[in-house]
N, C-alpha and C. Protein backbone atom coordinates (compact mmCIF):
# COMPACT_ATOMS: atom_id res chain seq x y z
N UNK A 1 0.81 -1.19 0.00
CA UNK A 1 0.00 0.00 0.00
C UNK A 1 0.86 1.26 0.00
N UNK A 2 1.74 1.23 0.91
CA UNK A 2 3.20 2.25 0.94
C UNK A 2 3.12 2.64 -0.39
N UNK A 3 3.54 1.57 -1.70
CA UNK A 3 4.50 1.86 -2.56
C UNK A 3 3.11 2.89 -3.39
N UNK A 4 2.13 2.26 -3.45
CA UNK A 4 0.93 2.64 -4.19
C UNK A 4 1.05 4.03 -3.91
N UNK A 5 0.05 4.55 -2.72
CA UNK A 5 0.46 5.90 -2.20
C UNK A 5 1.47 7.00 -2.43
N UNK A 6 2.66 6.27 -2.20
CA UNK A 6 4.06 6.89 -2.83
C UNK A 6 3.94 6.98 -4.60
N UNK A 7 4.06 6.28 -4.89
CA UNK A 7 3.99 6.84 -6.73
C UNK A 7 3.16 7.73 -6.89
N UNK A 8 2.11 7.23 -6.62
CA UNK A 8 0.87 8.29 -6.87
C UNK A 8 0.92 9.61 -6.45
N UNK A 9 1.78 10.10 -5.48
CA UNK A 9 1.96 11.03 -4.77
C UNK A 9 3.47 11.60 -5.98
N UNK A 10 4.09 10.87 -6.52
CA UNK A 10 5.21 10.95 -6.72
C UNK A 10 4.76 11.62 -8.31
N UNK A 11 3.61 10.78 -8.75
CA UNK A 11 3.02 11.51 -10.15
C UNK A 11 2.51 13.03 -10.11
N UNK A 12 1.76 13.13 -8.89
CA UNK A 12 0.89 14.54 -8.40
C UNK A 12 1.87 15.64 -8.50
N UNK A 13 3.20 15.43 -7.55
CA UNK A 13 4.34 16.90 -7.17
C UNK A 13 5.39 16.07 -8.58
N UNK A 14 4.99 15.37 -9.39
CA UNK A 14 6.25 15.81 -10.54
C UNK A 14 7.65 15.45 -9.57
N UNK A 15 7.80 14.82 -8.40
CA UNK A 15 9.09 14.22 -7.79
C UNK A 15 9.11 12.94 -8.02
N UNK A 16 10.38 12.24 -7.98
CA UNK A 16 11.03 11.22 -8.03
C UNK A 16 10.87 10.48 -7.09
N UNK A 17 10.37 9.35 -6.86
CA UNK A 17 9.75 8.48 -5.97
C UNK A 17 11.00 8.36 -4.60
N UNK A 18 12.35 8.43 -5.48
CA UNK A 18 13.12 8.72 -4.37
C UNK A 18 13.84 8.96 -3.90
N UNK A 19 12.91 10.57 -4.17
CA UNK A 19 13.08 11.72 -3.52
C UNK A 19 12.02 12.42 -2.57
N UNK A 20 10.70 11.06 -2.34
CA UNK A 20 9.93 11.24 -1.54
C UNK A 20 9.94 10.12 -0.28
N UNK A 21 9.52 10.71 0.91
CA UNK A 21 10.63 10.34 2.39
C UNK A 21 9.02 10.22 3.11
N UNK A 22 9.12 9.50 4.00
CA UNK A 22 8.06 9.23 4.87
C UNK A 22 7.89 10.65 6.02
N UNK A 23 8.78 11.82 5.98
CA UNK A 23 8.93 12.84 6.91
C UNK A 23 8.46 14.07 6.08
N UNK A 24 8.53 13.96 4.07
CA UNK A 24 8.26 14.67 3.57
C UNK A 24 6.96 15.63 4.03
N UNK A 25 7.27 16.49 3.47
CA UNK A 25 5.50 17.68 4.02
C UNK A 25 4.85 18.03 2.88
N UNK A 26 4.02 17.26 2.65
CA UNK A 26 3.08 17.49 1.27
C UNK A 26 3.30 19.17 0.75
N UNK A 27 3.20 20.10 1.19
CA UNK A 27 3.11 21.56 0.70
C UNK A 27 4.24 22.00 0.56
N UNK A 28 5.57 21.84 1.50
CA UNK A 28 6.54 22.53 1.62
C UNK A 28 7.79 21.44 0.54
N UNK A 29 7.67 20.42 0.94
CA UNK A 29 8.45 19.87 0.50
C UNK A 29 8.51 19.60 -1.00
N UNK A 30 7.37 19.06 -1.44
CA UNK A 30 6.21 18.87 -2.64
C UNK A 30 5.74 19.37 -3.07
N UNK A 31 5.45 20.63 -2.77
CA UNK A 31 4.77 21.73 -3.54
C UNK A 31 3.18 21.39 -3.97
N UNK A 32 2.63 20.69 -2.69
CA UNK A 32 1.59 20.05 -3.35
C UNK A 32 0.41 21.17 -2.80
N UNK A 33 -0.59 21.56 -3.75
CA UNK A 33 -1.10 22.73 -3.43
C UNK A 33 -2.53 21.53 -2.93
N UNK A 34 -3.69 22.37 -2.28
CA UNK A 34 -4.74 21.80 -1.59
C UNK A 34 -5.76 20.75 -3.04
N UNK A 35 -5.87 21.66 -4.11
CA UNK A 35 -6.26 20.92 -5.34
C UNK A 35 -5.42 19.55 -5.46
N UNK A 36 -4.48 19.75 -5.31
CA UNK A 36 -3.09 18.42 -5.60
C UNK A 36 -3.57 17.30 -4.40
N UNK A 37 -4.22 17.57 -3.15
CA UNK A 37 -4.21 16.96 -2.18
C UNK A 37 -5.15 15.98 -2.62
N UNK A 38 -6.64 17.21 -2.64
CA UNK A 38 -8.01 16.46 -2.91
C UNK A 38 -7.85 15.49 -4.46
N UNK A 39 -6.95 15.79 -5.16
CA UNK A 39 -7.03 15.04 -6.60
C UNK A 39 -6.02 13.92 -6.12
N UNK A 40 -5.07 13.64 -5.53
CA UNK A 40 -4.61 12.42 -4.89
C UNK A 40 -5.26 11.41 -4.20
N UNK A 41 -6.76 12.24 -2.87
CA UNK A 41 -7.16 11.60 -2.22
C UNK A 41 -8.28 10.59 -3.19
N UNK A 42 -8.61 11.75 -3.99
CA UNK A 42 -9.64 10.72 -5.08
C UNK A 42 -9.00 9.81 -5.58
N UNK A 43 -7.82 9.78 -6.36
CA UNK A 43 -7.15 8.88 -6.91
C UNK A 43 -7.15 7.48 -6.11
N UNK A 44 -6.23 7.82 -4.81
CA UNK A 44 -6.13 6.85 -3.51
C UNK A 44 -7.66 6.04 -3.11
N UNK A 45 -8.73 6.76 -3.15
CA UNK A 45 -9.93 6.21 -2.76
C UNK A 45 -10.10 4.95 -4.27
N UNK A 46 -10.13 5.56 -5.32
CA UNK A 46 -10.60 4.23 -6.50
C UNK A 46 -9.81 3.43 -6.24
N UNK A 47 -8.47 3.84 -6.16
CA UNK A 47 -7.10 3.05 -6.33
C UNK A 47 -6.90 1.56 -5.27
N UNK A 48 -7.55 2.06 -3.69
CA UNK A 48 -7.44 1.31 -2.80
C UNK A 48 -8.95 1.01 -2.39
N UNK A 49 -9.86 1.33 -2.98
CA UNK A 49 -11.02 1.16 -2.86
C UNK A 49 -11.56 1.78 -1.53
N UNK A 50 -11.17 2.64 -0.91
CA UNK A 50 -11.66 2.97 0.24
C UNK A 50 -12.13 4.84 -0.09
N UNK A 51 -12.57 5.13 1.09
CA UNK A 51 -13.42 6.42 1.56
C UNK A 51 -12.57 7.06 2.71
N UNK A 52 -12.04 7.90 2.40
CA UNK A 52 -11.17 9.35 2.88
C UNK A 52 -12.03 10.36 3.39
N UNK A 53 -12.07 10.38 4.99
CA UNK A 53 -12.96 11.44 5.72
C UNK A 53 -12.22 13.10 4.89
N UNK A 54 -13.00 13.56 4.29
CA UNK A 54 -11.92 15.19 3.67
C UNK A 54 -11.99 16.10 4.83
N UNK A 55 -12.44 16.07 5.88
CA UNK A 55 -12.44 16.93 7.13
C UNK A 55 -11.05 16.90 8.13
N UNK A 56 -10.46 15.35 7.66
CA UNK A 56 -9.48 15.43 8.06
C UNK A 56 -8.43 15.53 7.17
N UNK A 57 -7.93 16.02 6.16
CA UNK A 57 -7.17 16.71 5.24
C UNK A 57 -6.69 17.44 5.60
N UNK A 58 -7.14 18.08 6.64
CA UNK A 58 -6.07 19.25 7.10
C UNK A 58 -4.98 19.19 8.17
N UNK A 59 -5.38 17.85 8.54
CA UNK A 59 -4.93 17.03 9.49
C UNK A 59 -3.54 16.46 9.01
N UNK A 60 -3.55 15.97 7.99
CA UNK A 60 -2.44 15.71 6.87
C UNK A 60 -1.17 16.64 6.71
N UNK A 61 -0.13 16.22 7.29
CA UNK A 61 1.00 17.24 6.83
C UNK A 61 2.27 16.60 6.07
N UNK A 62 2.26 15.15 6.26
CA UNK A 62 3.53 14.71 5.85
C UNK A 62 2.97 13.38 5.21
N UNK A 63 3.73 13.08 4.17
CA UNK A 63 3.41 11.40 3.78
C UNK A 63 3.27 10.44 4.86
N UNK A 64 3.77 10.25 5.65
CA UNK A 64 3.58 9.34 6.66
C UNK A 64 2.28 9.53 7.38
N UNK A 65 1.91 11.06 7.41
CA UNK A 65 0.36 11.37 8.31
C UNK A 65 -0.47 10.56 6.77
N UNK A 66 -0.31 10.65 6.07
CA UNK A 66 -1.33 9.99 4.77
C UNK A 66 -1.26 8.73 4.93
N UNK A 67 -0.06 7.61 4.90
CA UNK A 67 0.15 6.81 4.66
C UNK A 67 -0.63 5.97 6.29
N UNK A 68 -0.71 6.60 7.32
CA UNK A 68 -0.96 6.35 8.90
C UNK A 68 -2.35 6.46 8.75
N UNK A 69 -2.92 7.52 8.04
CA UNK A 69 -4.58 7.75 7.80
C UNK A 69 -5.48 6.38 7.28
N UNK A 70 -4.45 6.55 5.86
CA UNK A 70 -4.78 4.99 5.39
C UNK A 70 -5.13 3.59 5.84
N UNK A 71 -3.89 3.51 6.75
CA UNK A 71 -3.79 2.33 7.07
C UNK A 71 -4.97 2.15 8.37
N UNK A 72 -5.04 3.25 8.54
CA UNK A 72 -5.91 3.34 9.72
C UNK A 72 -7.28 2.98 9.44
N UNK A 73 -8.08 3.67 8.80
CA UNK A 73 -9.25 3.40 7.85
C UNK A 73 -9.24 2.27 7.37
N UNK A 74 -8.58 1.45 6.63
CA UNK A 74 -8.30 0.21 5.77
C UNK A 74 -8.58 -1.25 7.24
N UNK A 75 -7.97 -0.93 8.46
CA UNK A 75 -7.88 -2.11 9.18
C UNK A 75 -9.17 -2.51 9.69
């Protein structure tokens, strides 16, 4: 699921898969603007078949807070 997340994330900010870090910060690091977020989370929802609360999006600061969301929801 990691790797999934990661590419997909890696397609969105136009970075190199690795050059994206589990400490990365979606905005600062990535340049990932709030449009970039919500068009990932959709992606991630078909992709993994699941449903992404968007209230907590803001909650989200680093790949690892995404990748922790996920896994969280999914179990």
């Amino acid at each position: 699921m990691e790797e999934i997340i990661i590419k997909r994330i890696s397609e969105v900010s136009d970075s190199k898969v690795s050059d994206i870090y589990i400490d990365s910060l979606l905005e600062e690091n990535l340049k990932l603007d709030n449009l970039d977020v919500v068009e990932l989370c959709f992606d991630l929802e078909s992709k993994l078949k699941i449903t992404i609360d968007y209230n907590m999006l803001y909650k989200i600061k680093t790949v690892g807070d995404l990748i922790s969301y996920i896994k969280n929801i999914t179990q």
